[in-house]
C-alpha atoms as a PDB file:
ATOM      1  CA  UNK A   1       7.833  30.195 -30.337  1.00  0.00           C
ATOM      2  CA  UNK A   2       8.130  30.499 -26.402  1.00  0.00           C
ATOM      3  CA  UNK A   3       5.027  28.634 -24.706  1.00  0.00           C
ATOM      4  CA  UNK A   4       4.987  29.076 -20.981  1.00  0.00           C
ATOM      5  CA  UNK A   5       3.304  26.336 -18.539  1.00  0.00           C
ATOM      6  CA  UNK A   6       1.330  27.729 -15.296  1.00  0.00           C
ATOM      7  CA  UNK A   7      -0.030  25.207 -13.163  1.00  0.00           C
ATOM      8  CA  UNK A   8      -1.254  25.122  -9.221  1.00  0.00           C
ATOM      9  CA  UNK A   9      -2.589  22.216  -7.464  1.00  0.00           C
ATOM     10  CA  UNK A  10      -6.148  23.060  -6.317  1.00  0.00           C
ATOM     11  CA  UNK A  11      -8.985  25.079  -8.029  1.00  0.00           C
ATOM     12  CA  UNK A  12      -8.658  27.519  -4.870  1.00  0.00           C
ATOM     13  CA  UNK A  13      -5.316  28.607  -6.015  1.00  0.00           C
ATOM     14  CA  UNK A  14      -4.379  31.140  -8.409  1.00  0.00           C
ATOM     15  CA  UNK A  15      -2.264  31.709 -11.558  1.00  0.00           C
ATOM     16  CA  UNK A  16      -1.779  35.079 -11.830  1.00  0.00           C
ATOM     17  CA  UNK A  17       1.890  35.462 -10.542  1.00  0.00           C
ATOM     18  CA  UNK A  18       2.988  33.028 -12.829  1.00  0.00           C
ATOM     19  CA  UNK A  19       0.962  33.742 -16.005  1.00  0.00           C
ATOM     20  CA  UNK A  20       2.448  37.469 -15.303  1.00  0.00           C
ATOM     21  CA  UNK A  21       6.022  36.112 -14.880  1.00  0.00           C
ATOM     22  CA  UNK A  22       5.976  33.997 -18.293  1.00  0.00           C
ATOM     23  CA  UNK A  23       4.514  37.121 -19.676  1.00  0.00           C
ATOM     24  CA  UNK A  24       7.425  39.082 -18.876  1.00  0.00           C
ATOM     25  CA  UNK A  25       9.357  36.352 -20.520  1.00  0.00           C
ATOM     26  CA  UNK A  26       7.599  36.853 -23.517  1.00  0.00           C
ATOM     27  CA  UNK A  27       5.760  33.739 -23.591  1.00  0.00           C
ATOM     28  CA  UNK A  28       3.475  33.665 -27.177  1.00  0.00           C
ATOM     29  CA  UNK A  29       1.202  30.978 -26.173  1.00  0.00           C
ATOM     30  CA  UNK A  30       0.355  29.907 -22.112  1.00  0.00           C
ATOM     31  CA  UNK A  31      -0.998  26.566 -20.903  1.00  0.00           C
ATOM     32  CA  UNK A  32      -2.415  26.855 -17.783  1.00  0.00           C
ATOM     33  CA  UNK A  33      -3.627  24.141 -15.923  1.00  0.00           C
ATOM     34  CA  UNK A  34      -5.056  23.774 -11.708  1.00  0.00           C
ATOM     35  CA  UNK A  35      -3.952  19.927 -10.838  1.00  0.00           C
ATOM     36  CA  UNK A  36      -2.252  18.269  -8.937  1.00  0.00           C
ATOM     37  CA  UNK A  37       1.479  17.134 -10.437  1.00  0.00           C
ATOM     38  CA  UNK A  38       0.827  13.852  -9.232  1.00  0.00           C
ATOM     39  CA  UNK A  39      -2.004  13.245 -11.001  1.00  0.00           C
ATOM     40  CA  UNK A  40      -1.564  11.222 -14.536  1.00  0.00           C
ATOM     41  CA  UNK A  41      -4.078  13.092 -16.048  1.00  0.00           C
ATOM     42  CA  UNK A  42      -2.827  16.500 -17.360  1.00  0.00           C
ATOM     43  CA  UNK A  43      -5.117  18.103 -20.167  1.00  0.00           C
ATOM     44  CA  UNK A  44      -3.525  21.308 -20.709  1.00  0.00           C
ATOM     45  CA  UNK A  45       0.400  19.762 -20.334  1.00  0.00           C
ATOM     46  CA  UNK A  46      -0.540  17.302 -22.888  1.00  0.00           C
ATOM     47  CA  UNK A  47      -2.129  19.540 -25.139  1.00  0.00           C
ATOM     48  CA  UNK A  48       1.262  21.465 -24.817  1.00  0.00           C
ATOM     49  CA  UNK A  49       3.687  18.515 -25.403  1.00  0.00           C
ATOM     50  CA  UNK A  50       0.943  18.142 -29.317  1.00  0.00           C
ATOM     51  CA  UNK A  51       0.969  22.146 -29.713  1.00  0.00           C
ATOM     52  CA  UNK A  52       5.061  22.514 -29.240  1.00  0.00           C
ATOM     53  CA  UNK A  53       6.990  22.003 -32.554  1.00  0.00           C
ATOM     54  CA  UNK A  54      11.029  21.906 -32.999  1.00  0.00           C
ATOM     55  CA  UNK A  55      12.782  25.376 -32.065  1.00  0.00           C
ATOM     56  CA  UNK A  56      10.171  26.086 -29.698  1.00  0.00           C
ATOM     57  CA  UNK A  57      11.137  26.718 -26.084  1.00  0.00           C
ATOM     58  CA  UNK A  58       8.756  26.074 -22.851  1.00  0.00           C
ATOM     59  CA  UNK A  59       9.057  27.934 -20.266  1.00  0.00           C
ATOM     60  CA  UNK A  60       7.850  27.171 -16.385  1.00  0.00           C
ATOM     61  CA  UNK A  61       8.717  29.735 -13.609  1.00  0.00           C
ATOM     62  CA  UNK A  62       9.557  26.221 -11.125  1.00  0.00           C
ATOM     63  CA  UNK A  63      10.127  22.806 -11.748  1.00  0.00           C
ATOM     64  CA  UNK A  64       7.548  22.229  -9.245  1.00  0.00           C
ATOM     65  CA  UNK A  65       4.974  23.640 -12.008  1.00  0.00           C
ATOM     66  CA  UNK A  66       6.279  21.092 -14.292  1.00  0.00           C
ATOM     67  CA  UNK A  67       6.951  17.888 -12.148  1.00  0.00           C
ATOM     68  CA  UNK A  68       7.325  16.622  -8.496  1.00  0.00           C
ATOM     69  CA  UNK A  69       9.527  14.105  -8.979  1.00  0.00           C
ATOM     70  CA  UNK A  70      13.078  14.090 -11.049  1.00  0.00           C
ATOM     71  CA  UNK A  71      12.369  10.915 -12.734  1.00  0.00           C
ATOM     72  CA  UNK A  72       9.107  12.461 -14.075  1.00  0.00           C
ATOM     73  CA  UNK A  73      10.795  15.767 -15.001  1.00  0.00           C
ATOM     74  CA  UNK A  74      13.512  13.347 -16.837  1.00  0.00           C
ATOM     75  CA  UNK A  75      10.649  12.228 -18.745  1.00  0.00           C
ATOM     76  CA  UNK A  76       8.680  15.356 -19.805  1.00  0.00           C
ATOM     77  CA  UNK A  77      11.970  17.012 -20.470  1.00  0.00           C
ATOM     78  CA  UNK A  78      12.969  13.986 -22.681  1.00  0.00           C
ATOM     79  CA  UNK A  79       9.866  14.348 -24.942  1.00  0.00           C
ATOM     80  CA  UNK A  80      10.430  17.684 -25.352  1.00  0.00           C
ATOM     81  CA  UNK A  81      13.653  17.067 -26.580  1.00  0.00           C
ATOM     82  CA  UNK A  82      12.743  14.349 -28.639  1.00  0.00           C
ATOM     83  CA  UNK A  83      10.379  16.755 -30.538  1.00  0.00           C
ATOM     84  CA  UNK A  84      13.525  19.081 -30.736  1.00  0.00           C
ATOM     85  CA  UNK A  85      11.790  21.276 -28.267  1.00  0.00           C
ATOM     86  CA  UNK A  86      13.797  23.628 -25.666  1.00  0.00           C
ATOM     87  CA  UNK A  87      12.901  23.913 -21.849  1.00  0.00           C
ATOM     88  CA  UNK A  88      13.863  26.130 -19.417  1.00  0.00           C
ATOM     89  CA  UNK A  89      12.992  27.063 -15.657  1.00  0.00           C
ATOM     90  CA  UNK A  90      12.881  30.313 -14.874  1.00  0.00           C
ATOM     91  CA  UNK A  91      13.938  29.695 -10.831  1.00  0.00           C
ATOM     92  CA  UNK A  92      16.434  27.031 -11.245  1.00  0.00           C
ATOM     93  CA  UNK A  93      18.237  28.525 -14.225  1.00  0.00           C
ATOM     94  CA  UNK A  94      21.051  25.163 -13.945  1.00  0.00           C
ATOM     95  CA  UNK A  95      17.565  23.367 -16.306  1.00  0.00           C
ATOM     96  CA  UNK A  96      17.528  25.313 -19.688  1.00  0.00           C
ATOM     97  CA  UNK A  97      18.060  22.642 -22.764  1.00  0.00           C
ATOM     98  CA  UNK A  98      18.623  26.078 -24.617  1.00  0.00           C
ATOM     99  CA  UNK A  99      22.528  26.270 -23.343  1.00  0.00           C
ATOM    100  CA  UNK A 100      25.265  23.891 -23.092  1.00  0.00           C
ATOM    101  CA  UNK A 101      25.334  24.335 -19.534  1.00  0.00           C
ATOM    102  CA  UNK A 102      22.005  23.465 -18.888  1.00  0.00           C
ATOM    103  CA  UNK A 103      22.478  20.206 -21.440  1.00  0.00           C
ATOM    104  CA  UNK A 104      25.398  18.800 -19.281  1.00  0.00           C
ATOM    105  CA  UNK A 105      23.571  19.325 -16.021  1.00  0.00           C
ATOM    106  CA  UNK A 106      20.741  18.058 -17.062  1.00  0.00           C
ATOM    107  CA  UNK A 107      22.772  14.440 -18.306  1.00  0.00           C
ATOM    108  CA  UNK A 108      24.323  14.740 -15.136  1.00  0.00           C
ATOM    109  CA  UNK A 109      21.073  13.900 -13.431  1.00  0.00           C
ATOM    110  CA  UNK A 110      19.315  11.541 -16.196  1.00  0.00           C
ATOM    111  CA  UNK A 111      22.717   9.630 -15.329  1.00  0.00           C
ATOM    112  CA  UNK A 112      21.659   9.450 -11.554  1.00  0.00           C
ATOM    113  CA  UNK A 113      18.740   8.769 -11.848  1.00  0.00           C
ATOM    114  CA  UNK A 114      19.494   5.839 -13.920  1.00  0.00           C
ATOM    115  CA  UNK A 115      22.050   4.523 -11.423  1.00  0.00           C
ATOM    116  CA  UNK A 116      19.513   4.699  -8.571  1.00  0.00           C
ATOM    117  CA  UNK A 117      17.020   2.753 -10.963  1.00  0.00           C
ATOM    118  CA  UNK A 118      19.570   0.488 -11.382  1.00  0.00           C
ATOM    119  CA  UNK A 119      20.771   0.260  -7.683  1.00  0.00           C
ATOM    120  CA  UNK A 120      17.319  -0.066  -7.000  1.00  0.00           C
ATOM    121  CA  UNK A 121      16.470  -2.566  -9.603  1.00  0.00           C
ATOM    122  CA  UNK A 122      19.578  -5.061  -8.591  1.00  0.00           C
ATOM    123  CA  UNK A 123      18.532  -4.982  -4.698  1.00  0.00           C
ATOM    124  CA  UNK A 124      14.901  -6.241  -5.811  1.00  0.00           C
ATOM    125  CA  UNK A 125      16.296  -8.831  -7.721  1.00  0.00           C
ATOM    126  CA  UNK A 126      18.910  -9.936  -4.967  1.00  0.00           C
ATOM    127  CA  UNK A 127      15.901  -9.922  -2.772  1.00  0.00           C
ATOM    128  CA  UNK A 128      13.391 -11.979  -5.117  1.00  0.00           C
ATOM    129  CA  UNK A 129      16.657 -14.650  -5.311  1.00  0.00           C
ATOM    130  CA  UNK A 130      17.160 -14.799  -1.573  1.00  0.00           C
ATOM    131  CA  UNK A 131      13.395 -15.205  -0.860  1.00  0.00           C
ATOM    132  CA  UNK A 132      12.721 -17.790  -3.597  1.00  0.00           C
ATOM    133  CA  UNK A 133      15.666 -19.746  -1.814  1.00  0.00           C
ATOM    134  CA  UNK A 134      14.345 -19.808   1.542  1.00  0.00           C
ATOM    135  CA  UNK A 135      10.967 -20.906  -0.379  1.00  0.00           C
ATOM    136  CA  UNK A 136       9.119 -18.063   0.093  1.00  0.00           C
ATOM    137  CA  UNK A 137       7.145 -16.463  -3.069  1.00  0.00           C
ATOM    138  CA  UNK A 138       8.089 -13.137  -4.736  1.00  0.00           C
ATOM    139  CA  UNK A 139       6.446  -9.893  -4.412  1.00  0.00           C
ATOM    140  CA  UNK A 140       3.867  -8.552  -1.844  1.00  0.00           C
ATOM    141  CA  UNK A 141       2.201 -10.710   0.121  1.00  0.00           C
ATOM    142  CA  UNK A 142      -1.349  -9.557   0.975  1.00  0.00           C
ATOM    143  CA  UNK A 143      -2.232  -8.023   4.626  1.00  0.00           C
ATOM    144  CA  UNK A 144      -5.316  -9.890   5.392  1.00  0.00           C
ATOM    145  CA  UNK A 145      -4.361 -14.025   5.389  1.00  0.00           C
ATOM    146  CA  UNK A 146      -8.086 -14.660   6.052  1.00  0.00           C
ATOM    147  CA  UNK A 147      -9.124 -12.978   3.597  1.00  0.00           C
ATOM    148  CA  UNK A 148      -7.227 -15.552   0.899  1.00  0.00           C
ATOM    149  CA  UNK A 149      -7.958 -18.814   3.156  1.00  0.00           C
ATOM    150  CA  UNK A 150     -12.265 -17.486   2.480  1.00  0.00           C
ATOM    151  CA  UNK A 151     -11.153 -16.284  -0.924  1.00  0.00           C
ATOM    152  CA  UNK A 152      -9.832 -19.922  -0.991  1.00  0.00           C
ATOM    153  CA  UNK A 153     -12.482 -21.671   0.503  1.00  0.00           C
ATOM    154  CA  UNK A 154     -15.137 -20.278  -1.583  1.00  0.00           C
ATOM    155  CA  UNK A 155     -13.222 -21.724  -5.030  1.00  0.00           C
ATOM    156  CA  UNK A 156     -13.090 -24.987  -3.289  1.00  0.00           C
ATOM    157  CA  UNK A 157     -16.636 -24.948  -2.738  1.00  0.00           C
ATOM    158  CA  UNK A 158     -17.176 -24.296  -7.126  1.00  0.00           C
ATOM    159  CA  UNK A 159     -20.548 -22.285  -6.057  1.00  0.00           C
ATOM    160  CA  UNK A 160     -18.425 -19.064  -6.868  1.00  0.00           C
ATOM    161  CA  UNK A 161     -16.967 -17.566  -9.972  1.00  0.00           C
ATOM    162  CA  UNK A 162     -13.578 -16.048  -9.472  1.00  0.00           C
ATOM    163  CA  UNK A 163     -14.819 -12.445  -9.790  1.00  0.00           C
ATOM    164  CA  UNK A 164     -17.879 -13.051  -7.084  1.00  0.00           C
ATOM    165  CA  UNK A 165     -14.927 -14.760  -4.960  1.00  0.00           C
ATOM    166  CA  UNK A 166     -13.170 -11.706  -5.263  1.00  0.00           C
ATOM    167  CA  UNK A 167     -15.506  -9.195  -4.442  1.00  0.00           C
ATOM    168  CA  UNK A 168     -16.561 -11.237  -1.543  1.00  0.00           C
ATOM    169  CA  UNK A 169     -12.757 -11.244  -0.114  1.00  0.00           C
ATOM    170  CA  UNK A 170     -11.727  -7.944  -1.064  1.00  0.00           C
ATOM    171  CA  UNK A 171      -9.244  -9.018  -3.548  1.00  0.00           C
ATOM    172  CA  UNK A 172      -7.953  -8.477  -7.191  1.00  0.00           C
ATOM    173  CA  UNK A 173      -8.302 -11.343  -9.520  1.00  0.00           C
ATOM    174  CA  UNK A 174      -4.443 -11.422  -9.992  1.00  0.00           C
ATOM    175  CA  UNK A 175      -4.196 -12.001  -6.017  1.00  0.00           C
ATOM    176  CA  UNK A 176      -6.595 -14.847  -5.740  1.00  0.00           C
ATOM    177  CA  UNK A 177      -5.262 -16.799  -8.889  1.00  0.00           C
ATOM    178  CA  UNK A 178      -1.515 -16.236  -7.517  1.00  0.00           C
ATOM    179  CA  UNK A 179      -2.669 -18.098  -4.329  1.00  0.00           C
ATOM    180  CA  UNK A 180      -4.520 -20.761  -6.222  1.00  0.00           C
ATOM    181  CA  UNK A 181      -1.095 -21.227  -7.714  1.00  0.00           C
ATOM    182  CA  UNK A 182       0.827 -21.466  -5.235  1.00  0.00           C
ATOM    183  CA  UNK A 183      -1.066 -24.093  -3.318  1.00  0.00           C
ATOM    184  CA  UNK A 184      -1.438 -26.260  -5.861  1.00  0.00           C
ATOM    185  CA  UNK A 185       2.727 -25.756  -6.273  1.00  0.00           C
ATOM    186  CA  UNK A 186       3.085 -26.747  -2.099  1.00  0.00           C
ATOM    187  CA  UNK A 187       0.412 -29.289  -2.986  1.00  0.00           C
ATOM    188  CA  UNK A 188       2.631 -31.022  -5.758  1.00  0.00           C
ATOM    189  CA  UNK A 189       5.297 -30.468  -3.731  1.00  0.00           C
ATOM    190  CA  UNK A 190       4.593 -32.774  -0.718  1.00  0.00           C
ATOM    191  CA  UNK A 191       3.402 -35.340  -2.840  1.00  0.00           C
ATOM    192  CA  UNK A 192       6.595 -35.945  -4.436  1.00  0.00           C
END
């Protein structure tokens, strides 16, 4: 079966040049869909990735329609294949799964973007290491220091559950109990 995928960002838009472009491609079945790509919920692309069975081929008339980012385009193309499922985009006609062609190229890119999540992953890492050995703590440190001295106060004073301490200073639980950590570690630390 060929299922086509029409999507546009805001309610104001409209699908008609693309549901009449997937028609032309023949397109049995057409999930159309007015969302944003970068939002995590998406009914009708979901309900396409259930409907689509082996042999089938999805069609969009962009990659835009489909994803904004290649890492996320990696990811719905890689279900589809997983479910033995072809994909194909009408504008950039280097992306169909259906050809041998369009196989390589796409591998050529999954292997990118795995090196740049590596690259990527190697620098944080060198970075954690370098910070931990100047004594510094990993990961983001919050914008607002008074907010996590009064986050830090209030605990002291044991009036205060953690969650009223938190909404109070504006901060996650994760945050305050990463700080309450971390002075009790500087703490031991010049006792010793």
């Amino acid at each position: 079966m060929v299922i086509g995928y029409a999507r546009v960002s805001t309610q104001e838009q409209n699908l008609d040049r693309q549901i009449d472009i997937l028609s032309d491609e023949k397109c049995e079945k057409i999930f159309q869909e007015k969302v944003s790509a970068n939002d995590k919920e998406r009914p009708e692309l979901e309900n396409l990735l259930e409907f689509s069975r082996a042999g089938d081929t999805v069609i969009v008339t962009e990659l835009t329609r489909l994803s904004r980012s290649t890492k996320s385009l990696l990811y719905l193309i890689d279900r589809f294949m997983q479910k033995g499922v072809n994909f194909k985009s009408l504008k950039e006609s280097w992306i169909d799964t259906t050809s041998a062609h369009g196989r390589l190229v796409l591998n050529i890119f999954a292997g990118l973007v795995q090196f740049e999540n590596d690259l990527l992953r190697e620098r944080v890492k060198e970075g954690l290491k370098a910070a931990k050995k100047r004594g510094k703590p990993g990961g983001r440190l919050p914008k607002n220091e008074k907010a996590i001295n009064f986050a830090l106060k209030l605990h002291d004073s044991n009036e205060y559950s953690i969650s009223e301490i938190c909404k109070m200073a504006g901060l996650s639980n994760g945050t305050l109990y990463k700080y309450l950590k971390l002075r009790k570690q500087e703490q031991e630390n010049k006792a010793s």
